[in-house]
N, C-alpha and C. Protein backbone atom coordinates (compact mmCIF):
# COMPACT_ATOMS: atom_id res chain seq x y z
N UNK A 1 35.18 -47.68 -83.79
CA UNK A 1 35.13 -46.23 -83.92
C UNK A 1 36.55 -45.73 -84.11
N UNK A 2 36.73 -44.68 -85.09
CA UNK A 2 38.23 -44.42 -85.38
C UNK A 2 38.24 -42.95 -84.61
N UNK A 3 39.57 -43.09 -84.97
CA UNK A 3 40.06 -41.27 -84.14
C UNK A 3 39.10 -40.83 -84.86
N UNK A 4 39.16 -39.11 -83.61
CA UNK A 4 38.46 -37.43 -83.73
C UNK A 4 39.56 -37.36 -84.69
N UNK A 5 39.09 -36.85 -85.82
CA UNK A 5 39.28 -35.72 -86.72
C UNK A 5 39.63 -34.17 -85.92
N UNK A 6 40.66 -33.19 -86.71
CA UNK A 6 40.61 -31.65 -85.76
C UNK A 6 39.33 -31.54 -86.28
N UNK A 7 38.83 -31.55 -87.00
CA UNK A 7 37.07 -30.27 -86.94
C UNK A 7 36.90 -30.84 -85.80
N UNK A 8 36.38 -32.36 -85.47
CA UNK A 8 35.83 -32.65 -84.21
C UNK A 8 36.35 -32.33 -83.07
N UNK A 9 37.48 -32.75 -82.69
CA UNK A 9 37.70 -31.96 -81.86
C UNK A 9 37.76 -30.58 -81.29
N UNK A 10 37.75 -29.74 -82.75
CA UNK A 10 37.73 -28.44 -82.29
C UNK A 10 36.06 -27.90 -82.17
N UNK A 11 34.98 -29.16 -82.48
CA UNK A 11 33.47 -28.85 -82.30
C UNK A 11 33.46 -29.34 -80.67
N UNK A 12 34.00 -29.88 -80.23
CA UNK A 12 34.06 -30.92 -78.93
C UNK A 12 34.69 -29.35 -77.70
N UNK A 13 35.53 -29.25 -78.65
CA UNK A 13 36.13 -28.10 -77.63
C UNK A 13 35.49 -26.40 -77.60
N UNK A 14 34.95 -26.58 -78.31
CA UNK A 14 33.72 -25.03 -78.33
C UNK A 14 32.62 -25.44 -77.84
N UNK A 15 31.83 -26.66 -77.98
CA UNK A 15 31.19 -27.01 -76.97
C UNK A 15 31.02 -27.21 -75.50
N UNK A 16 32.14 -27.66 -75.09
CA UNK A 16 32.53 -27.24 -73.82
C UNK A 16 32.90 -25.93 -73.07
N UNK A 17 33.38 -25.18 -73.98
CA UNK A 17 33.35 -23.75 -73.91
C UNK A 17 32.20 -22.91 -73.79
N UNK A 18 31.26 -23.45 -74.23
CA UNK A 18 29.84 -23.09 -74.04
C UNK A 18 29.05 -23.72 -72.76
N UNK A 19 29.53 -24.55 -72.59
CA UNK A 19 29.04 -25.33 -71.55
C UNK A 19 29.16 -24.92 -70.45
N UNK A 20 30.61 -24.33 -70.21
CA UNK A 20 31.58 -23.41 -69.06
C UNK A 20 30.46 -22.19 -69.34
N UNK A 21 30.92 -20.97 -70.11
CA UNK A 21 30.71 -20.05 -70.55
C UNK A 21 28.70 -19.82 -69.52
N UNK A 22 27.66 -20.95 -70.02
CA UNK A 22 26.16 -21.57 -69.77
C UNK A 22 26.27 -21.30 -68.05
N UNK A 23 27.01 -22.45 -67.72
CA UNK A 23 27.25 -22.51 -66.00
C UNK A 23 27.73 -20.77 -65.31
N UNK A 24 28.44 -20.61 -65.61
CA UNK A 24 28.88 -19.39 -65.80
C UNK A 24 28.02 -18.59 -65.03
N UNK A 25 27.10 -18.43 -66.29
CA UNK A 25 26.07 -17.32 -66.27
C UNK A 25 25.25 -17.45 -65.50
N UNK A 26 25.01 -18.60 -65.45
CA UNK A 26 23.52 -19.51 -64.61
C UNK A 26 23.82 -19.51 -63.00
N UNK A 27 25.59 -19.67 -62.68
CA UNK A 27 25.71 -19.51 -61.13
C UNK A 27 25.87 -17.76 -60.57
N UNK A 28 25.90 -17.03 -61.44
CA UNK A 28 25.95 -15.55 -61.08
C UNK A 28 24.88 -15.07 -61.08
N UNK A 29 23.37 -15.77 -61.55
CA UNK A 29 22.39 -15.06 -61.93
C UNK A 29 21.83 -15.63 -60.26
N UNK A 30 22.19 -16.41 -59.58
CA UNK A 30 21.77 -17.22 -58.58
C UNK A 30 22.12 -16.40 -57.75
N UNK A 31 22.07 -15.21 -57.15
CA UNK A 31 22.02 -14.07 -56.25
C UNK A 31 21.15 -13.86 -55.63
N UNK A 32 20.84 -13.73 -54.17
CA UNK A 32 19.45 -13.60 -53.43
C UNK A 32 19.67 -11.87 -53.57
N UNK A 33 18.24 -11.60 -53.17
CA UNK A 33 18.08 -9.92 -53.39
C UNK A 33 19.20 -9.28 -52.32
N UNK A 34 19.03 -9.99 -50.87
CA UNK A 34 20.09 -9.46 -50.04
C UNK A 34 21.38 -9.38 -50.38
N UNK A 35 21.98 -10.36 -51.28
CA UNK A 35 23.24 -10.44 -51.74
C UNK A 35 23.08 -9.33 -52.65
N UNK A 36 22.09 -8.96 -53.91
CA UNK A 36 22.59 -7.85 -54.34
C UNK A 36 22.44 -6.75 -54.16
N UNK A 37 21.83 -6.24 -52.94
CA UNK A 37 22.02 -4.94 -52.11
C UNK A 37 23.21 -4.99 -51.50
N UNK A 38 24.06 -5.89 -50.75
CA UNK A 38 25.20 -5.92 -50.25
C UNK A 38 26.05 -5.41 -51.19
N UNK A 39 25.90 -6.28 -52.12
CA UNK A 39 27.19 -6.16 -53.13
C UNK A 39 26.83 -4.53 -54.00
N UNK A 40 25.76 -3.76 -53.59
CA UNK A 40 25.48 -2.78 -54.37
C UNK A 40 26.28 -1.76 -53.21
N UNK A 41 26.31 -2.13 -52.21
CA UNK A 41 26.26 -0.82 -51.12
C UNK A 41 27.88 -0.86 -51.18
N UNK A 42 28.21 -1.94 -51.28
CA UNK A 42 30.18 -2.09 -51.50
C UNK A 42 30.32 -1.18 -52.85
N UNK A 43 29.75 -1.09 -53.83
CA UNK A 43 30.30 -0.51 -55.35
C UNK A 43 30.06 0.67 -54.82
N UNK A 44 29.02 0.96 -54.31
CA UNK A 44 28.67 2.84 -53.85
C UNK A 44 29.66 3.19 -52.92
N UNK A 45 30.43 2.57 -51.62
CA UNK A 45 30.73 2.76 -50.62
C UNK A 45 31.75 2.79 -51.59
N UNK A 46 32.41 2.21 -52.51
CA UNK A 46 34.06 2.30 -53.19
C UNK A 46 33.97 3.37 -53.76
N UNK A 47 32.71 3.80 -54.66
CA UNK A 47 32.91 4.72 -55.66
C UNK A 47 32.54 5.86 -54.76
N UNK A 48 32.06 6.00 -53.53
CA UNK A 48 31.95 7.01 -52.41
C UNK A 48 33.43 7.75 -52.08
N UNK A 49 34.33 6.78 -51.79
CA UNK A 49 35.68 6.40 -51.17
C UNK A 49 36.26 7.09 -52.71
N UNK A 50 36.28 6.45 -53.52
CA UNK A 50 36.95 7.15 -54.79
C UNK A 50 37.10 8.55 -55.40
N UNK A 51 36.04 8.88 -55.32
CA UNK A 51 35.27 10.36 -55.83
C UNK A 51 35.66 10.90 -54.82
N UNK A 52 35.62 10.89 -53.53
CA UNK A 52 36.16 11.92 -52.09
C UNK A 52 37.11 11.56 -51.84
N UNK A 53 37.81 11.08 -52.27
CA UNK A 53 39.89 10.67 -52.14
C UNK A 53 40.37 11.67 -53.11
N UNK A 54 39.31 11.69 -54.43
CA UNK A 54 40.25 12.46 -55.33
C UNK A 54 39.54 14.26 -55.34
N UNK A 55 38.06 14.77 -54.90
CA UNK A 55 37.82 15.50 -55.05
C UNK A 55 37.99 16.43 -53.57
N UNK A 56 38.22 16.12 -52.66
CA UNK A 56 38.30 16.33 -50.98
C UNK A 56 39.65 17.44 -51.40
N UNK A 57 40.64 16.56 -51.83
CA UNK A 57 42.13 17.32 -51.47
C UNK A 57 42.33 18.58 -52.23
N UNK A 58 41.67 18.44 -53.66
CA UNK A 58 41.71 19.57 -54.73
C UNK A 58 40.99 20.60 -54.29
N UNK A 59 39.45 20.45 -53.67
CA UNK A 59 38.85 21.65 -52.99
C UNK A 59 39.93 22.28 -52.17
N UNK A 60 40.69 21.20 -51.30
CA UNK A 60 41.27 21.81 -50.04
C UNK A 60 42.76 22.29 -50.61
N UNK A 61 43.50 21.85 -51.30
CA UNK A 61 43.99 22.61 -52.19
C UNK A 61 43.55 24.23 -52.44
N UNK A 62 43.03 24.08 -53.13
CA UNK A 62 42.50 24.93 -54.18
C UNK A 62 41.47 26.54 -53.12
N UNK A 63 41.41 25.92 -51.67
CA UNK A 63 41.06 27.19 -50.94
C UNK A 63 42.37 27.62 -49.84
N UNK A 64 43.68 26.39 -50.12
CA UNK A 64 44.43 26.96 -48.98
C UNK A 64 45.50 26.84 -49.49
N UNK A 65 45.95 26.55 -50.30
CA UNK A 65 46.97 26.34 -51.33
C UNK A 65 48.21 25.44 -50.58
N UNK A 66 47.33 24.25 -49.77
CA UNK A 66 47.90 23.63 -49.16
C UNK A 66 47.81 22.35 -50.05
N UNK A 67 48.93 21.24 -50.29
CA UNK A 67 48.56 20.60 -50.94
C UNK A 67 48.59 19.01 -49.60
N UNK A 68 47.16 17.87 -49.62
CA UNK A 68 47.03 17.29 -48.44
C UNK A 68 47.99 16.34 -48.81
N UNK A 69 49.27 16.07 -47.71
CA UNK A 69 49.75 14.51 -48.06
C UNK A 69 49.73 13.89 -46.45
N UNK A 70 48.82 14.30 -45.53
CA UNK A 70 48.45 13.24 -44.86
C UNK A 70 47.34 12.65 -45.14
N UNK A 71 46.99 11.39 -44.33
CA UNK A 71 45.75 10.88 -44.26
C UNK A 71 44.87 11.15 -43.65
N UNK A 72 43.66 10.84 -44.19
CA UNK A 72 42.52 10.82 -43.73
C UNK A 72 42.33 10.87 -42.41
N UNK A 73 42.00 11.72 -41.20
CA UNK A 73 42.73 11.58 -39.94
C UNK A 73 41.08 10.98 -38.88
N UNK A 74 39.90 10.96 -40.17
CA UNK A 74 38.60 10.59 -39.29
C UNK A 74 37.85 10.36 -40.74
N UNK A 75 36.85 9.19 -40.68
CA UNK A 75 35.63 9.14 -41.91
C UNK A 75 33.95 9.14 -41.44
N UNK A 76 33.12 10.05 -41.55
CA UNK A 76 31.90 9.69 -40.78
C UNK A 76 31.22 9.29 -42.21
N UNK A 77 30.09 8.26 -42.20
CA UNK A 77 29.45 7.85 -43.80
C UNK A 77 28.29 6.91 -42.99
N UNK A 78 27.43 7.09 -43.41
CA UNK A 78 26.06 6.14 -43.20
C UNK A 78 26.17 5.42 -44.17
N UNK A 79 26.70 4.65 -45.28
CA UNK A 79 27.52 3.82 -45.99
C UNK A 79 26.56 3.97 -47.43
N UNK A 80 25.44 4.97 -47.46
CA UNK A 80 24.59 4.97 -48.56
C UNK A 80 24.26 6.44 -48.99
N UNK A 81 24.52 7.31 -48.10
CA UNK A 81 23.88 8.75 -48.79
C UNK A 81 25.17 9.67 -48.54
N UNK A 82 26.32 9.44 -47.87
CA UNK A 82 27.09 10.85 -47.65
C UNK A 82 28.33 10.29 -47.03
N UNK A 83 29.15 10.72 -47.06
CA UNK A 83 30.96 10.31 -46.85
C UNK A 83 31.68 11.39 -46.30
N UNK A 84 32.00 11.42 -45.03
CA UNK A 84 32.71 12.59 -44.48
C UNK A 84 34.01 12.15 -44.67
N UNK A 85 35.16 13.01 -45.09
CA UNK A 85 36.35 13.13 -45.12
C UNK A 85 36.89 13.97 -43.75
N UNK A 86 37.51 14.00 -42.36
CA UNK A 86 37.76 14.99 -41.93
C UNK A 86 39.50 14.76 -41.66
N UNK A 87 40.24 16.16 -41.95
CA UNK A 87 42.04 15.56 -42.24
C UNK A 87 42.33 16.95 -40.78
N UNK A 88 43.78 16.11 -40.66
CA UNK A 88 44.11 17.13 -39.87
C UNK A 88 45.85 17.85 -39.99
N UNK A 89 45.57 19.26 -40.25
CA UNK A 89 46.88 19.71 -40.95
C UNK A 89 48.15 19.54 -40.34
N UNK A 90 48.67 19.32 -40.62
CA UNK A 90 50.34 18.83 -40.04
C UNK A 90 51.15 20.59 -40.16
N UNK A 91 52.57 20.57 -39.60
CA UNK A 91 53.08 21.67 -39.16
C UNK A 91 52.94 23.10 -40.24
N UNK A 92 53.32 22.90 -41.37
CA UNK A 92 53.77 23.75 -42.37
C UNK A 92 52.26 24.18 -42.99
N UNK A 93 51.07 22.94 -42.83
CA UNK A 93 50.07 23.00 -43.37
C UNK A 93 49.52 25.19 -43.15
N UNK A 94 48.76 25.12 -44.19
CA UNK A 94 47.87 26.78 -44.44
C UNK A 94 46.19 26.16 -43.52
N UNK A 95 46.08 25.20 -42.89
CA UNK A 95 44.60 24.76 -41.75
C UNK A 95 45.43 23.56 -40.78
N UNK A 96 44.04 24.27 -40.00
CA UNK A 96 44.43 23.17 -38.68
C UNK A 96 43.69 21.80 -38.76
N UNK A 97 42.08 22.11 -39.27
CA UNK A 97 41.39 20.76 -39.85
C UNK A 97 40.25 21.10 -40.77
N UNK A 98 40.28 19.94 -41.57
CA UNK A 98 39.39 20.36 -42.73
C UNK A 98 38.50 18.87 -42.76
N UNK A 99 36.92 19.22 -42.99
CA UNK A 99 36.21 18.47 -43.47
C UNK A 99 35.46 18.61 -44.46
N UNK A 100 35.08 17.27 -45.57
CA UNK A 100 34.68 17.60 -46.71
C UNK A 100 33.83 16.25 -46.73
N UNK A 101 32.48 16.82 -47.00
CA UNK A 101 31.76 15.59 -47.08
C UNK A 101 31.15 15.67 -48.92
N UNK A 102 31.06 14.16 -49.24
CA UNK A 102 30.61 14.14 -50.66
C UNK A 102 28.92 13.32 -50.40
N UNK A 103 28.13 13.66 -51.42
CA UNK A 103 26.75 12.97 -50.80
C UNK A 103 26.16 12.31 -51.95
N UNK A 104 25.62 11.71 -51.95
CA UNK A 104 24.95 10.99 -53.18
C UNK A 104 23.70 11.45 -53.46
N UNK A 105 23.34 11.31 -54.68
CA UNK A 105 22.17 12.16 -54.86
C UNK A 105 21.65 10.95 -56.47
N UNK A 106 20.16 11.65 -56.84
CA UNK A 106 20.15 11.01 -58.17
C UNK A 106 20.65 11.56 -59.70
N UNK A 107 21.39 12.61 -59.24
CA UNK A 107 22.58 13.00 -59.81
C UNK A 107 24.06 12.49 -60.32
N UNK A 108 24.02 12.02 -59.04
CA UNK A 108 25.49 11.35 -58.97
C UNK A 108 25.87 11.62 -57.58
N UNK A 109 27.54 11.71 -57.37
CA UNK A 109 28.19 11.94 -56.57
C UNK A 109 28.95 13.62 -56.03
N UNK A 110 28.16 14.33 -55.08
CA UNK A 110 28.46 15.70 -55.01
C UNK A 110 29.22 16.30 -53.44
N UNK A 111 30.37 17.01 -53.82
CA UNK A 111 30.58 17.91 -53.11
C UNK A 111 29.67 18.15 -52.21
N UNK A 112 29.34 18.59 -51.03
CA UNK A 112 28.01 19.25 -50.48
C UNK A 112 28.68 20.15 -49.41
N UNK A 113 29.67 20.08 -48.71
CA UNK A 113 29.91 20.94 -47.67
C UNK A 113 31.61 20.29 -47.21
N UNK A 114 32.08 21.83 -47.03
CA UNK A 114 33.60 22.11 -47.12
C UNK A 114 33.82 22.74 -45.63
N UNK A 115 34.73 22.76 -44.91
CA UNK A 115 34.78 23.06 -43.71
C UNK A 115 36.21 23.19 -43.05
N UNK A 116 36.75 24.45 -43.20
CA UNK A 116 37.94 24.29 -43.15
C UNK A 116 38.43 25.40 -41.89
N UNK A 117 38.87 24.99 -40.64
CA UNK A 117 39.30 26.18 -39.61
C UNK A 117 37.78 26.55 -39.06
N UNK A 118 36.62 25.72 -39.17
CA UNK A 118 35.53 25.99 -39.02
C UNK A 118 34.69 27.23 -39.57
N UNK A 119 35.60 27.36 -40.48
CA UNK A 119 35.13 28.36 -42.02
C UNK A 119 33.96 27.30 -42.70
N UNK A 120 32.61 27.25 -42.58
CA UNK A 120 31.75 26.58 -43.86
C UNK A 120 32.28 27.18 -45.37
N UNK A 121 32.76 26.61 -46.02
CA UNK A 121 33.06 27.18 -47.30
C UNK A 121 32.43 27.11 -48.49
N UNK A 122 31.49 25.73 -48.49
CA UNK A 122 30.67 25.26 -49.31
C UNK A 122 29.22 24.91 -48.36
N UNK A 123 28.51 24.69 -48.64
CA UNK A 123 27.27 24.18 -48.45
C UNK A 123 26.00 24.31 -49.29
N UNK A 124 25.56 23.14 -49.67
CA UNK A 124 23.99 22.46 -50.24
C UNK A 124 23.56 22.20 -49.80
């Protein structure tokens, strides 16, 4: 038998690439249902965390013309329907504490209730 030729080898080496590529697919599809509720409640719980990191401060902004650069000073969340943000204003701050919860819906991801100096400001 004489040497691979490049075509062959380069048929040898896309084949294996497929081979990878086959396994691949075949060990990700191998998920028990529990694993993909877990791994569903982590993407919601991030994109929970995401959406109320960036929409929390602009409400609170935007009613006290305070802009937030502390942290998060408390989080209440049942890890599937609603995400409490509650912050607490530092010296110079325009509030003493503000909570902002975001809730999930089959909508999407919503605002639902704003709470600032124990002012309700929003509520759904």
């Amino acid at each position: 038998m004489g040497e691979l030729g490049g075509a062959q080898k380069m048929m040898i080496a896309i084949g294996c690439v497929f081979a990878i590529g086959f396994f691949m697919v075949g060990s990700n599809k191998e998920q028990t249902d529990e694993e993909r509720k877990t791994a569903a409640m982590i993407r919601d719980r991030a994109n929970m965390n995401r959406i109320a990191g960036q929409k929390c401060p602009q409400l609170i902004k935007r009613h006290t013309g305070t802009q937030i650069t502390s942290l998060v000073s408390n989080t209440k969340t049942d890890n599937a329907t609603y995400l409490t943000y509650e912050y607490n204003g530092e010296g110079n701050d325009n509030f003493k504490n503000a909570s902002c919860t975001l809730s999930a819906s089959d909508t999407g991801f919503h605002i639902t209730s704003l709470v600032i100096d124990g002012d309700n400001l929003m509520t759904q």
